[in-house]
Structure formats: C-alpha cells, structure tokens
Protein backbone atom coordinates (compact mmCIF):
# COMPACT_ATOMS: atom_id res chain seq x y z
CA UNK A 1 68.63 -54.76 -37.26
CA UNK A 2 66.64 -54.18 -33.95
CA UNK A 3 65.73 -50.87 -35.33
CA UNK A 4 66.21 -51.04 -39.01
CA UNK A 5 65.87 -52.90 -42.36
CA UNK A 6 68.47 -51.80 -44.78
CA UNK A 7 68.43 -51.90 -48.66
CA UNK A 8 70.77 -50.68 -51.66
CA UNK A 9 74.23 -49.52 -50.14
CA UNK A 10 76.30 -47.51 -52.89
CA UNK A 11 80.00 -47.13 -51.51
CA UNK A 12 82.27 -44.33 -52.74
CA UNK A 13 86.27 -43.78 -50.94
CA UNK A 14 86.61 -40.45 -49.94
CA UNK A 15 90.23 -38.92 -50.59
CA UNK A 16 91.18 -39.26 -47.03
CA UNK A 17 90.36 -43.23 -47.50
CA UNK A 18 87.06 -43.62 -45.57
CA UNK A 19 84.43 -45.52 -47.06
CA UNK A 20 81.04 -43.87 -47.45
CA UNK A 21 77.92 -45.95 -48.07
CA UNK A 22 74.55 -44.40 -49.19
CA UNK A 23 71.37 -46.76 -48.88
CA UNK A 24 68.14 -46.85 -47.68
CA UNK A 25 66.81 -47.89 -44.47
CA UNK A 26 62.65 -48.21 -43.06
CA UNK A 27 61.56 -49.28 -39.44
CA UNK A 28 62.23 -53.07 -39.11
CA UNK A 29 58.84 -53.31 -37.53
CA UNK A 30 56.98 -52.50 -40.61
CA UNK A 31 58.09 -55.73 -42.25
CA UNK A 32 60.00 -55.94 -45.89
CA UNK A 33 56.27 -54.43 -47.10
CA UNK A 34 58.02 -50.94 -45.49
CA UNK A 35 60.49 -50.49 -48.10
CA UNK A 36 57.81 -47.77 -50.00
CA UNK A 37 58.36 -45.12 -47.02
CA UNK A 38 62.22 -45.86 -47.29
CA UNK A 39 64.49 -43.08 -46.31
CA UNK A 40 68.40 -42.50 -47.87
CA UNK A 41 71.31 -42.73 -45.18
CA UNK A 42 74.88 -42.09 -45.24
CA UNK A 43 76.91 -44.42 -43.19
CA UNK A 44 81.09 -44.35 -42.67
CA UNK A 45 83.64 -46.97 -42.23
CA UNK A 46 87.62 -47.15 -42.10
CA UNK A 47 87.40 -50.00 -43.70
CA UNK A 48 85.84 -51.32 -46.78
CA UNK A 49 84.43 -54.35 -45.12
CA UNK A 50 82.92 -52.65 -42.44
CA UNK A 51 81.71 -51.98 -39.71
CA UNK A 52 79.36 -48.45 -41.29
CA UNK A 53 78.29 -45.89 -38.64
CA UNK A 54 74.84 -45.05 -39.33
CA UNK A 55 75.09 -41.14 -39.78
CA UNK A 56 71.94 -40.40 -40.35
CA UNK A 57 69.07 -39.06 -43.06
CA UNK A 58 71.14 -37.24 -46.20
CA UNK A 59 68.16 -34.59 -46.30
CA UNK A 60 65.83 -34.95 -43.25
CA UNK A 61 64.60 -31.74 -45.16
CA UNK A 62 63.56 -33.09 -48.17
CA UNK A 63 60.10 -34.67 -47.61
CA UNK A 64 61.50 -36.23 -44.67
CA UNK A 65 64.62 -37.89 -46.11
CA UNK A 66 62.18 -40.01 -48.35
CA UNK A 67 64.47 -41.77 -50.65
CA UNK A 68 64.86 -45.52 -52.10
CA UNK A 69 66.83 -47.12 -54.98
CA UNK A 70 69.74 -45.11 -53.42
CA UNK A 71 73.15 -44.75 -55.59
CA UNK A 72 75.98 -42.67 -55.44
CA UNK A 73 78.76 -41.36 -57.69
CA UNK A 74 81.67 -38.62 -58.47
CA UNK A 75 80.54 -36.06 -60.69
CA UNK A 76 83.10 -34.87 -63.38
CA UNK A 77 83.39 -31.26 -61.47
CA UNK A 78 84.33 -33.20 -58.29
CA UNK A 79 80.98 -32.73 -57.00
CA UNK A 80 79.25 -35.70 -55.38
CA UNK A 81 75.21 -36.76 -56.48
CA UNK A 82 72.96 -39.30 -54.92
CA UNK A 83 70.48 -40.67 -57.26
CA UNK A 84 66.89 -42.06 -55.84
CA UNK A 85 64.14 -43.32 -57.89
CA UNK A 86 61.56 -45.79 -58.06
CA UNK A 87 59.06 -44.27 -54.86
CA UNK A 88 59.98 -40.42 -56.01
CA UNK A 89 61.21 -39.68 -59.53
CA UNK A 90 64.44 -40.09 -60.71
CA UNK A 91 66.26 -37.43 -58.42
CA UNK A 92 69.63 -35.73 -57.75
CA UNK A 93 71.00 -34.60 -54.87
CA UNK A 94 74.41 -33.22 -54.87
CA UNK A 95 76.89 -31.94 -51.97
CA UNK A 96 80.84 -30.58 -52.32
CA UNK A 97 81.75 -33.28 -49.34
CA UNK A 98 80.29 -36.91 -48.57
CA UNK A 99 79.10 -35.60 -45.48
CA UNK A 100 76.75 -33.05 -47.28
CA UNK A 101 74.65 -30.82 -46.58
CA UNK A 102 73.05 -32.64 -50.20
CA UNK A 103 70.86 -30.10 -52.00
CA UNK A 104 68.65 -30.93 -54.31
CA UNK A 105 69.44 -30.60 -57.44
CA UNK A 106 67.13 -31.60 -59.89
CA UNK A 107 64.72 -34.41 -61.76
CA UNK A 108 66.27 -36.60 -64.42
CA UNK A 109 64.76 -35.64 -67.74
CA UNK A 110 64.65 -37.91 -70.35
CA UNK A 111 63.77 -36.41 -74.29
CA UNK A 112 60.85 -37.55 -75.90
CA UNK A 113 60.99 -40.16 -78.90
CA UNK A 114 59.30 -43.54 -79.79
CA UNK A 115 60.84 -45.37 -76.96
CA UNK A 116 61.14 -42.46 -74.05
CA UNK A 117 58.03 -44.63 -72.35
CA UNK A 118 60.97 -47.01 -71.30
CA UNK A 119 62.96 -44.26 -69.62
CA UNK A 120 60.88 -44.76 -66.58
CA UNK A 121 63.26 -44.02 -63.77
CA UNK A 122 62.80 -47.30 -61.46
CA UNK A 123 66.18 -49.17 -60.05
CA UNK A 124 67.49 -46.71 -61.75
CA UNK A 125 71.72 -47.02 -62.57
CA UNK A 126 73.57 -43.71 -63.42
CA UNK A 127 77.41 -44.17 -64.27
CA UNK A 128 79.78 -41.39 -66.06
CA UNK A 129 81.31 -42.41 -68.96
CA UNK A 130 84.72 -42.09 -69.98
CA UNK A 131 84.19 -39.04 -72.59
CA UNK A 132 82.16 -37.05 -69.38
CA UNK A 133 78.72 -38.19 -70.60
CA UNK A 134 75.90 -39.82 -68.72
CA UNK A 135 74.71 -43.06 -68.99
CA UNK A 136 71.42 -44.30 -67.19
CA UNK A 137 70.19 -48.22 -67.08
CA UNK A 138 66.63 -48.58 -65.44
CA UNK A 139 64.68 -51.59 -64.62
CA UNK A 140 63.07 -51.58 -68.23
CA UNK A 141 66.88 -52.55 -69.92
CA UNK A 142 66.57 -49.66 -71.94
CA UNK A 143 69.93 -47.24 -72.58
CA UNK A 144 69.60 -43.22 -71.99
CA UNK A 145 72.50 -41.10 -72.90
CA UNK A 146 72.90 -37.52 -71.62
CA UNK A 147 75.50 -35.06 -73.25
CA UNK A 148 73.74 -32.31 -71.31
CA UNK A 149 74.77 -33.03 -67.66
CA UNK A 150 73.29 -35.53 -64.93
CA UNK A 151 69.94 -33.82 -65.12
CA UNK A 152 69.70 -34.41 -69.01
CA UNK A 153 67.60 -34.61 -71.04
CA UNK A 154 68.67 -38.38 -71.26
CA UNK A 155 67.59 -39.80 -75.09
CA UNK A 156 66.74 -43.63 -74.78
CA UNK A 157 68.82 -45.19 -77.71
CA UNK A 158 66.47 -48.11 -78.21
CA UNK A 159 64.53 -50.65 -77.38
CA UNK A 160 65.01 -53.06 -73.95
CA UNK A 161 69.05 -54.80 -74.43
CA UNK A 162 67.77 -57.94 -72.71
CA UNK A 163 65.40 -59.47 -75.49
CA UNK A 164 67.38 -61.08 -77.87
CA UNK A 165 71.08 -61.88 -76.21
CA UNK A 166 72.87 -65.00 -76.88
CA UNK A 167 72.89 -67.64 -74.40
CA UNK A 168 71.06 -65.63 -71.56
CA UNK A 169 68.54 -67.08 -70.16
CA UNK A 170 64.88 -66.35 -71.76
CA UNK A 171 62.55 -65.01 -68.96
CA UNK A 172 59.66 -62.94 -68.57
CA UNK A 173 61.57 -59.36 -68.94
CA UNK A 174 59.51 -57.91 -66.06
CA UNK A 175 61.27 -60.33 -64.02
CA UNK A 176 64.47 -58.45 -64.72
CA UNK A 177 65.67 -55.69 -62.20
CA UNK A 178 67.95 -53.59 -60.27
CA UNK A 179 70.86 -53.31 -63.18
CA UNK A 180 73.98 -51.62 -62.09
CA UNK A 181 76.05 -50.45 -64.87
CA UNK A 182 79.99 -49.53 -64.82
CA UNK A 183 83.32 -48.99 -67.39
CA UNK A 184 86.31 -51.08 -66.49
CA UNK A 185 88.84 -53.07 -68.58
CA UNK A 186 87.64 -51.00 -71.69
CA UNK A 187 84.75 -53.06 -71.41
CA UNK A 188 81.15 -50.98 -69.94
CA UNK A 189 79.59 -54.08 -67.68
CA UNK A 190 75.67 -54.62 -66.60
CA UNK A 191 74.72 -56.62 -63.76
CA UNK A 192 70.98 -57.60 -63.81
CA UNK A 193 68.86 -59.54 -61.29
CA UNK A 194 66.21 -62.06 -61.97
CA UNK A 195 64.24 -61.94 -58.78
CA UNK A 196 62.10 -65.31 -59.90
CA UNK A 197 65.51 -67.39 -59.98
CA UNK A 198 67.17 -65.40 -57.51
CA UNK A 199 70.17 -65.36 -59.95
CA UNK A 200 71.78 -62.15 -62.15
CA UNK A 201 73.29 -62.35 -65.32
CA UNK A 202 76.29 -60.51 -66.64
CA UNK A 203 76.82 -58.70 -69.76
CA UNK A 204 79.35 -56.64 -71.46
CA UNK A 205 79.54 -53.71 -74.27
CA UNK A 206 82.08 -52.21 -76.16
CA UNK A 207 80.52 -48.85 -76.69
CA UNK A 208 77.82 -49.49 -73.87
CA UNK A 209 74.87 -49.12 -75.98
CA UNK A 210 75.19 -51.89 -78.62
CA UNK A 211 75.75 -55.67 -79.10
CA UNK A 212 75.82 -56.59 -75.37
CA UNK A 213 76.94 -60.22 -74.69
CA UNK A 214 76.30 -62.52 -72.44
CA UNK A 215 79.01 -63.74 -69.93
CA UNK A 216 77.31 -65.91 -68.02
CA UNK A 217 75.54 -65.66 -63.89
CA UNK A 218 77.51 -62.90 -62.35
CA UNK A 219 76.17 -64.51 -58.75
CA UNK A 220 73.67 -67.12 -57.51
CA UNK A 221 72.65 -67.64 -53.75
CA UNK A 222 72.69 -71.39 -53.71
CA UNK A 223 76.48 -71.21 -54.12
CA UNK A 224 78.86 -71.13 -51.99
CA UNK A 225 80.29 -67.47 -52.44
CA UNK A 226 79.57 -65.49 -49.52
CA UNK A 227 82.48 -66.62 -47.44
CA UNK A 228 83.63 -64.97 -43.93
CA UNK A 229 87.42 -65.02 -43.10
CA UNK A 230 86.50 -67.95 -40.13
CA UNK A 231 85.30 -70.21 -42.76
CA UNK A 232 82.06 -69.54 -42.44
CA UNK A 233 79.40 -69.49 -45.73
CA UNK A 234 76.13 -67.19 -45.54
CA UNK A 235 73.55 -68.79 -48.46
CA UNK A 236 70.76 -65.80 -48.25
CA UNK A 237 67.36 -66.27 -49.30
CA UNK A 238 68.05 -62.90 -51.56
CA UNK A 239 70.99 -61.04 -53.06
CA UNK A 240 69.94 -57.91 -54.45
CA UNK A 241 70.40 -54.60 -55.33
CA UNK A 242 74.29 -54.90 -56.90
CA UNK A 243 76.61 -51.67 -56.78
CA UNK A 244 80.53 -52.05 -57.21
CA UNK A 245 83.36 -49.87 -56.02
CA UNK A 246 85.68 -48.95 -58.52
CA UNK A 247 88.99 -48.23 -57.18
CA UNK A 248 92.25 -47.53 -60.15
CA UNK A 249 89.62 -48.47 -62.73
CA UNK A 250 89.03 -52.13 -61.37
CA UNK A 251 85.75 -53.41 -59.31
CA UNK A 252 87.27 -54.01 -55.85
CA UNK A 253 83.76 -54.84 -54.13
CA UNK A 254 80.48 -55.60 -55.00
CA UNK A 255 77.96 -54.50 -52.71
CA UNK A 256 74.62 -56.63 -52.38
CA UNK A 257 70.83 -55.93 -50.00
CA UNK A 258 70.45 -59.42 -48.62
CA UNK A 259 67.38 -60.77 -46.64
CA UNK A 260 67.31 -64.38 -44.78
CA UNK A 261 64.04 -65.18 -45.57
CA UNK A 262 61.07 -64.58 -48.83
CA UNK A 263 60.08 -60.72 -48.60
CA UNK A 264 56.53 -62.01 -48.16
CA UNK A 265 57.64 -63.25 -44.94
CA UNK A 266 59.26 -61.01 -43.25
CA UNK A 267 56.87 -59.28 -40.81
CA UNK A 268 58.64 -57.18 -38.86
CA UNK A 269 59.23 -57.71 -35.13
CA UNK A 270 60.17 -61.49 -36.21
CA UNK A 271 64.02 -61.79 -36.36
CA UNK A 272 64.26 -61.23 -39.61
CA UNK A 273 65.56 -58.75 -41.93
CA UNK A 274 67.60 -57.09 -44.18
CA UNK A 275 70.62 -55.50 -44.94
CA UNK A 276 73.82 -54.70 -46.77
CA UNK A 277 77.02 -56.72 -47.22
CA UNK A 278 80.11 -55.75 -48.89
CA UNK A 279 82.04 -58.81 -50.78
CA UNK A 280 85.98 -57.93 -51.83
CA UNK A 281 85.92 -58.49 -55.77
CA UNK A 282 88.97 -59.00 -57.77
CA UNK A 283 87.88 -56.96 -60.75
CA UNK A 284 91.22 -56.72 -62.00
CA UNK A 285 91.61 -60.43 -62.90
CA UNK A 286 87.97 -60.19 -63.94
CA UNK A 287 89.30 -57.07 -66.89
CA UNK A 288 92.14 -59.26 -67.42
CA UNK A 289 90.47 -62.27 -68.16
CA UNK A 290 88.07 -60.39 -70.53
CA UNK A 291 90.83 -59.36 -72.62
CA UNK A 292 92.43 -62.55 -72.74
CA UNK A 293 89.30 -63.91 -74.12
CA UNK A 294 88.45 -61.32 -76.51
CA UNK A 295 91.69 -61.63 -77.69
C-alpha cells in the first residue's frame, strides 16, 4: 500500500486453478477522496488466499484504464466480461482468456418503463442466471432482467426490494449500497451494505425477483470474524464492497475492500489505506442450512 489504495476485488478460478482478481486501484497519495480517477486491475494468485500479483491496467487503452465498481464473471459462451460502473456507465469489457487483451464491448442498456429511472448503473451487480439470462442489482435495490444478452436492454421489474422486508432493519434507503447478487442452494442471495452502521444485511429469493426475505446481518466489523490462521483478529473500520466465489455451486469466499480508518480520514501519505481481503466461506453449510430451514 506504499503505492496503492485498492477497492472491489472480484475473483474468478481459471481452469488451470489460478485465482484471478479484478478491482480497482488509485495512487495512495491522493487519499480515499481518489477513488473517482480509479483504474481496473487484474491481479493472479495460486492460491485463493493470496498473495495477488498486481498485473497491471485491464485496458490502459481505454481512457486510461479508468474503471471503478469492478466485477467479473463467466459468460454463458465461455467468454469472460468485466463490469465497471458508477464513475463511467455501466460497461462491458470482455476477453477469451483472464489475461485479456479485454475489448470493449458495450454499455448496459436498460428499456424504458415507469421505474427504468432506478436502473441507474452505480455498484452495479451482474450475475447469470440459471436459465442463461441476466440479472443486474444496482445501488437503488431495484431488479433488471435481460433475455437479450449482457448488454440488454435490461427491464427493471419494479420498484426498490429493500422498502418493505420483514425484520430488516428500517434505514434511510440511500444508505444502502454495493449489493452483490448470486444463485446457490436453489436459493438467488443479495448481500447489501449499510455504510451508516457499517453492517450488511442478507436476503434470499426463490425466483430472484420477488418476496425477498430477510436472513439476518450477513457481516458486522465489530465482531470478531476476520480471523488469521496465528490467531490473530483484524476489526476494520470498513468492510465493503462484497463479491463471492462460487466454486461447484457453493460460495467458497467472500471477498471484502477494507480500510483501517473513516474514508474522511484517510489522506494519503499517512499510513493508511485500503485494500482487499479474501475470507474462506463455507457456503455449502450456508445452502444446507437454508434448506433445512425452509423445510
């Protein structure tokens, strides 16, 4: 972190079982206020925990590698897309190989109807659901569906999810952000951060548009969960920015942007930073213990 300040930090396993992270990284001397000139990265590990070679800008072509809210997933034609939004529109870069060259492929494009003004691509989630369609969560907590490819046009199904669920805690919605939306134990999941109570919540779907429920915090940084093999326990000022890695249909790890300190203070030059840790995640008991309950 003498150089850098890292955010996001989408992993995906490439067949030959390296780990490739995409995120976002800006000049650690610019201070957390940097993040707007962010720029996507690929890194590489041989191991899931780490530690990720910086490789580089994905497309130091592209207005400079300019990229933020970075995510990353397998396309149904084997293809691979990174997804930025929030300080360019929602865009899509796709390459044959992890290691690029990523071409850009398009802006999302989301249909007009009486709720498209919440289609607003910031912390912007894209997963591929199970039938080959495209499902998009953004900051607002709206739904977009695309039968028509990653590009769209994406039709927002309805109103904001979060207004309304039973038993989550009642906050002002715009406090709500970076949601990270997946499929696993025949359940689709939403992760959502409250950046006023530094906590996220946790809710699950059946059919990943409707009747979302409310399973309780999904993490909080006053508890003791960040845990290092020596027995050591991080407690970071913020945990944000959630992706999982899915591996045999189960999360195996959640990935998280972390900072030591309030945003506001971090100056640059000063010690402090940020940057992305990986936390193994037994999503399997997690899908099991769904089911049990549902049933």
């Amino acid at each position: 972190m003498q150089k850098w300040n890292y955010w996001d930090g989408a992993i995906i396993k490439a067949p030959d079982g390296k780990f490739h992270m995409f995120a976002s990284r800006w000049d650690q001397g610019r201070g957390h206020g940097g993040w707007f000139g962010s720029k996507a990265v690929h890194a590489v590990s041989d191991q899931l925990a780490g530690p990720y070679v910086d490789k580089g800008l994905c497309w130091p072509d592209n207005q400079g590698g300019k990229g933020h809210n970075v995510i990353a997933l397998t396309l149904p034609d084997g293809r691979y897309a990174v997804v930025i939004s929030e300080t360019r529109p929602g865009t899509v870069f796709v390459s044959k190989s992890l290691d690029g060259p990523w071409q850009q492929l398009g802006l999302i494009q989301v249909a007009t109807n009486e709720f498209s003004k919440l289609g607003r691509m910031s912390n912007t989630s894209l997963m591929v659901r199970p039938d080959g369609s495209f499902e998009i969560v953004p900051r607002s907590g709206a739904i977009l569906i695309s039968t028509n490819g990653v590009l769209g046009p994406y039709v927002v199904q309805g109103p904001s999810i979060y207004p309304g669920i039973k038993g989550m805690p009642q906050h002002d919605r715009q406090h709500l952000e970076d949601p990270v939306i997946w499929f696993s134990g025949g359940l689709y999941h939403i992760v959502v951060n409250n950046w006023s109570d530094r906590k996220a919540y946790h809710l699950t779907s059946a059919d990943g548009i409707h009747d979302w429920t409310y399973r309780g915090l999904a993490y909080d940084p006053t508890r003791d969960f960040v845990r290092y093999p020596d027995g050591t326990v991080n407690h970071w000022e913020k945990l944000e920015r959630p992706s999982v890695l899915l591996e045999n249909g189960h999360v195996t790890a959640v990935t998280l942007a972390v900072i030591d300190v309030p945003k506001e203070q971090e100056k640059g030059n000063d010690n402090h930073g940020s940057k992305v840790i990986v936390i193994p995640f037994d999503g399997a008991a997690l899908d099991r213990d769904l089911q049990s309950a549902a049933k």
